[in-house]
Protein backbone atom coordinates (compact mmCIF):
# COMPACT_ATOMS: atom_id res chain seq x y z
CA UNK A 1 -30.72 -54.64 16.43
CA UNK A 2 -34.15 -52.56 17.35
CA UNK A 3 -33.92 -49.38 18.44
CA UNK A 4 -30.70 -48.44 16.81
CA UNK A 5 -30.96 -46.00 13.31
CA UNK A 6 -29.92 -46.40 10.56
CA UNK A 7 -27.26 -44.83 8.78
CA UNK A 8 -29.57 -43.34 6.19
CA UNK A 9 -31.47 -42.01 8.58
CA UNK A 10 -29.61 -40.30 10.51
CA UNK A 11 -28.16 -38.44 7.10
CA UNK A 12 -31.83 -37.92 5.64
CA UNK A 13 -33.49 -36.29 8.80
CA UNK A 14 -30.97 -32.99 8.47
CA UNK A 15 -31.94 -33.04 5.11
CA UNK A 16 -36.12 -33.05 5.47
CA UNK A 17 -35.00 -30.16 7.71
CA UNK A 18 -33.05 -27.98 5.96
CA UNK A 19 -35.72 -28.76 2.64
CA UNK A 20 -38.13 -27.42 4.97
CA UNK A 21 -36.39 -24.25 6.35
CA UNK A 22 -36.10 -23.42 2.23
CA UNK A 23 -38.79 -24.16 1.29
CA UNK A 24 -40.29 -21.54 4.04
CA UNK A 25 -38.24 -18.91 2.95
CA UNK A 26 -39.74 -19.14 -0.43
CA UNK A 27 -43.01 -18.72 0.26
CA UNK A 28 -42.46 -15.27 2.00
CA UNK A 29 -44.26 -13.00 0.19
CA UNK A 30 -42.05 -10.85 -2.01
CA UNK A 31 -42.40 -6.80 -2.71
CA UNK A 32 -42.45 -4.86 -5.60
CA UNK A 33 -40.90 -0.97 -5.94
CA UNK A 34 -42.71 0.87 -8.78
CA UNK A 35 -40.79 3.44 -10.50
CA UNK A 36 -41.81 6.14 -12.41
CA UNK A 37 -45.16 4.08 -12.83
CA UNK A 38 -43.19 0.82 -13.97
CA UNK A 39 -42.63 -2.33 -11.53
CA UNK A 40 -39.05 -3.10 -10.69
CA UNK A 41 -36.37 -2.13 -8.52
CA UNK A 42 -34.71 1.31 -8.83
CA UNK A 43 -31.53 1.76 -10.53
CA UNK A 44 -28.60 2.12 -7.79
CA UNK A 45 -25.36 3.31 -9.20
CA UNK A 46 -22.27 1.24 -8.89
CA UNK A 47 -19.56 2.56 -5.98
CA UNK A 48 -16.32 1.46 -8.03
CA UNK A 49 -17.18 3.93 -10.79
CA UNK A 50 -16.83 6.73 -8.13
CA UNK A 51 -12.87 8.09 -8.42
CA UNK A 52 -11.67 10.35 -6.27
CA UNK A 53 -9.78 12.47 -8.40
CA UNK A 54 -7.79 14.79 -6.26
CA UNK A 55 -6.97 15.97 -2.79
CA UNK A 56 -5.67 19.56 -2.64
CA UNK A 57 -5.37 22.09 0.31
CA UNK A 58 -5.80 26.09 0.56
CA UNK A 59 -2.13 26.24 2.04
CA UNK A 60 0.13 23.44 0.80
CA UNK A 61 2.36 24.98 3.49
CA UNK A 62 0.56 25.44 6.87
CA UNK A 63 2.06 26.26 10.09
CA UNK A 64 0.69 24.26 13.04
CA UNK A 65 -2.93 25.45 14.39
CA UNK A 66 -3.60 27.28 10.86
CA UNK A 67 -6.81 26.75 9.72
CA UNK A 68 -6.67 24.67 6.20
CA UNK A 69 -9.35 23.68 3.93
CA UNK A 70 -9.02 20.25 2.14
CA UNK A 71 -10.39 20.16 -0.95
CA UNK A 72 -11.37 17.38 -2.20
CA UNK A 73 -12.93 16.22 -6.28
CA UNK A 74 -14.60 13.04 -6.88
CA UNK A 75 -16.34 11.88 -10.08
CA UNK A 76 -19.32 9.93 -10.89
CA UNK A 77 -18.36 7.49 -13.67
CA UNK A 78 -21.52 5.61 -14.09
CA UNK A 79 -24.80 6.63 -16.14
CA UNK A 80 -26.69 7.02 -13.07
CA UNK A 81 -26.63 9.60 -9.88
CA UNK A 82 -25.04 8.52 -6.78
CA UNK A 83 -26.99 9.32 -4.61
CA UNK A 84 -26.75 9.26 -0.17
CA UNK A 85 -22.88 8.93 -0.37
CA UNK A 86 -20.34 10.14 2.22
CA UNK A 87 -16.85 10.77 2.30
CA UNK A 88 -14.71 10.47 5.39
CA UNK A 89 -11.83 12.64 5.64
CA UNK A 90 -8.91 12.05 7.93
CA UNK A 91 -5.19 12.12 8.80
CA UNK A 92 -3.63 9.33 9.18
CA UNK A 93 -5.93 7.16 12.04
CA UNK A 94 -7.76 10.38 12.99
CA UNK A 95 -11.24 10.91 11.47
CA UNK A 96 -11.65 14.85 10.80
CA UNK A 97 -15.20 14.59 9.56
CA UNK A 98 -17.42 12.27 7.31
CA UNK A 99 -19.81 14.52 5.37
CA UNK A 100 -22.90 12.45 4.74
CA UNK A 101 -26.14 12.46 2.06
CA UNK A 102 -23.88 13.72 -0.83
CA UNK A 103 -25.57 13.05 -4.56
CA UNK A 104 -23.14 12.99 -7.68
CA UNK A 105 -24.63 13.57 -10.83
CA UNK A 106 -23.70 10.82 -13.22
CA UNK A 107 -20.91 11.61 -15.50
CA UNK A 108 -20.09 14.86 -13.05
CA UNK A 109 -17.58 15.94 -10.63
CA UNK A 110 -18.20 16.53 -7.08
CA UNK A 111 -16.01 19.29 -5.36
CA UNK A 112 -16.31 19.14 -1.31
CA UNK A 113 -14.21 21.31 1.03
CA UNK A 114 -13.46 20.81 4.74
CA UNK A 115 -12.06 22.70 7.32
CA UNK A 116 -9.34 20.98 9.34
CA UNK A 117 -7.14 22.50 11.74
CA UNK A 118 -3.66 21.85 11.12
CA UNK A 119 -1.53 19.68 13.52
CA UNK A 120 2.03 19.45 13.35
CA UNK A 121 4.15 16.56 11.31
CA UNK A 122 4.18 14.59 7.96
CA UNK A 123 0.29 13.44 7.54
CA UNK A 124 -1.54 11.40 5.06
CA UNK A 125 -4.79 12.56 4.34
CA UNK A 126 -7.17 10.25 2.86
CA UNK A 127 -11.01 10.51 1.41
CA UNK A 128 -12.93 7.78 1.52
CA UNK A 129 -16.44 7.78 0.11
CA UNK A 130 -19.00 5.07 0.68
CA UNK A 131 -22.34 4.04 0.18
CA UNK A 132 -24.25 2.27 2.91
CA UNK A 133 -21.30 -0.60 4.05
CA UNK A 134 -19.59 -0.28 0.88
CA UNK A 135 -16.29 1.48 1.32
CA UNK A 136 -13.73 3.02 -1.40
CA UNK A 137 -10.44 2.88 -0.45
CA UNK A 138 -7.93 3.31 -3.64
CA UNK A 139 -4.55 4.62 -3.89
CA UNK A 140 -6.00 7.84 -5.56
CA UNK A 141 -7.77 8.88 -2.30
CA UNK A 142 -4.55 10.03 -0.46
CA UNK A 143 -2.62 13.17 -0.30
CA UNK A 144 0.25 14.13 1.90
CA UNK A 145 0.83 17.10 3.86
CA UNK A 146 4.06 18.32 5.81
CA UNK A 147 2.70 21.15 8.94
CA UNK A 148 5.52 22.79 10.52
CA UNK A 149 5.58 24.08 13.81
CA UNK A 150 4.27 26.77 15.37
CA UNK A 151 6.49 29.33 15.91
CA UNK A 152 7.29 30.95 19.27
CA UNK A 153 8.74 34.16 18.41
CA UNK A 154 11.66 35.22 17.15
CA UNK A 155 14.14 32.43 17.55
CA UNK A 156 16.86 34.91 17.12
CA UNK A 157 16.08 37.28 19.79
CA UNK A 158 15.13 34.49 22.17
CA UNK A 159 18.68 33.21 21.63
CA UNK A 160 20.73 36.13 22.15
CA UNK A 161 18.75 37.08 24.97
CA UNK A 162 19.89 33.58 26.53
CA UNK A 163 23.11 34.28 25.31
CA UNK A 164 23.33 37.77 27.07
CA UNK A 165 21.76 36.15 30.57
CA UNK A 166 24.44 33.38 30.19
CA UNK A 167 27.65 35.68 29.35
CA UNK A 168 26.37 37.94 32.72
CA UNK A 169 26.02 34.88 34.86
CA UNK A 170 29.38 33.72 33.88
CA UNK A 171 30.86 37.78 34.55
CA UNK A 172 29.40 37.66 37.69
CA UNK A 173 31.13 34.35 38.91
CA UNK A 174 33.87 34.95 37.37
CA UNK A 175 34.37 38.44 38.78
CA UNK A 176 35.31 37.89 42.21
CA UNK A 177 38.47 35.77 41.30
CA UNK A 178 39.57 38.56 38.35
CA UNK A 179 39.19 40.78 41.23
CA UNK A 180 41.52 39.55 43.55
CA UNK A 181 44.28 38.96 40.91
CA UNK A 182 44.47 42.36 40.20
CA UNK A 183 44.36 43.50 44.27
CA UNK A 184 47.30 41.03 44.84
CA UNK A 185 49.47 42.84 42.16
């Protein structure tokens, strides 16, 4: 049967290919960082070792609209900096900010405050640090917050003032008929 491959063929020709694709890759030319006068690559520091350590707030109690600041500590448990992190802060779903290009020393803490305007509700807020596409996302990087609402007013004065509008409406109807039950006396 001429013309027709053979079996062993038709397995060895995608593997001359994919030999040659490899073997093309190797011979790119590879580079060399010198640090501090020495070849190598430079130490990068390891993103699980950074912890964030605790989410506070400048009122634990805000009303809605209030301006709070979150503050936020994270440590740097490896021997080298950290260097070009961020941290993304939000509530719930909502991003508030991501502060970008922070360094932490190694072995240090990190304190970093942001200003978020309070909105009513429960709210989680988390902070998330990462490093390039590397993201952090432990059970230590959440806080919760409980905003109440704004206020409008005095409740109490708003009520009685309905009360006193309601009271009059319900004189006034009711005046004409108390009137004629006295005439017809």
């Amino acid at each position: 049967m001429k013309g027709i491959p053979r079996r062993s063929s038709v397995i060895l020709a995608p593997a001359v290919i994919l030999f040659v694709v490899l073997a093309a890759f190797a011979m790119i030319p590879s580079t060399t960082v010198v640090v501090d006068g020495q070849g190598g690559t430079p130490p990068t520091f390891n993103i699980t070792l950074l912890k964030v350590l605790n989410i506070s707030f400048s009122n634990d109690k805000p009303k809605e609209g209030q301006n709070v600041t979150i503050i936020v500590l994270i440590a740097n448990n490896d021997t080298v900096d950290a260097t070009n992190v961020s941290l993304t802060i939000r509530y719930d779903t909502t991003n508030i900010t991501t502060v970008p290009h922070l360094t932490i020393s190694a072995g240090k803490v990190l304190k970093v405050e942001v200003p978020w305007k309070a909105v009513k509700f429960t709210h989680t807020i988390y902070a998330i640090p990462s490093y390039e596409r590397n993201v952090l996302t432990t059970a230590s990087n959440r806080a919760d917050i409980v905003v109440a609402a704004k206020p409008i007013g005095n409740a109490y004065v708003v009520f009685a003032a309905l009360v006193i509008v309601l009271l009059a409406f319900l004189a006034a109807v009711a005046a004409p008929s108390v009137w004629e039950h006295v005439r017809k006396r």
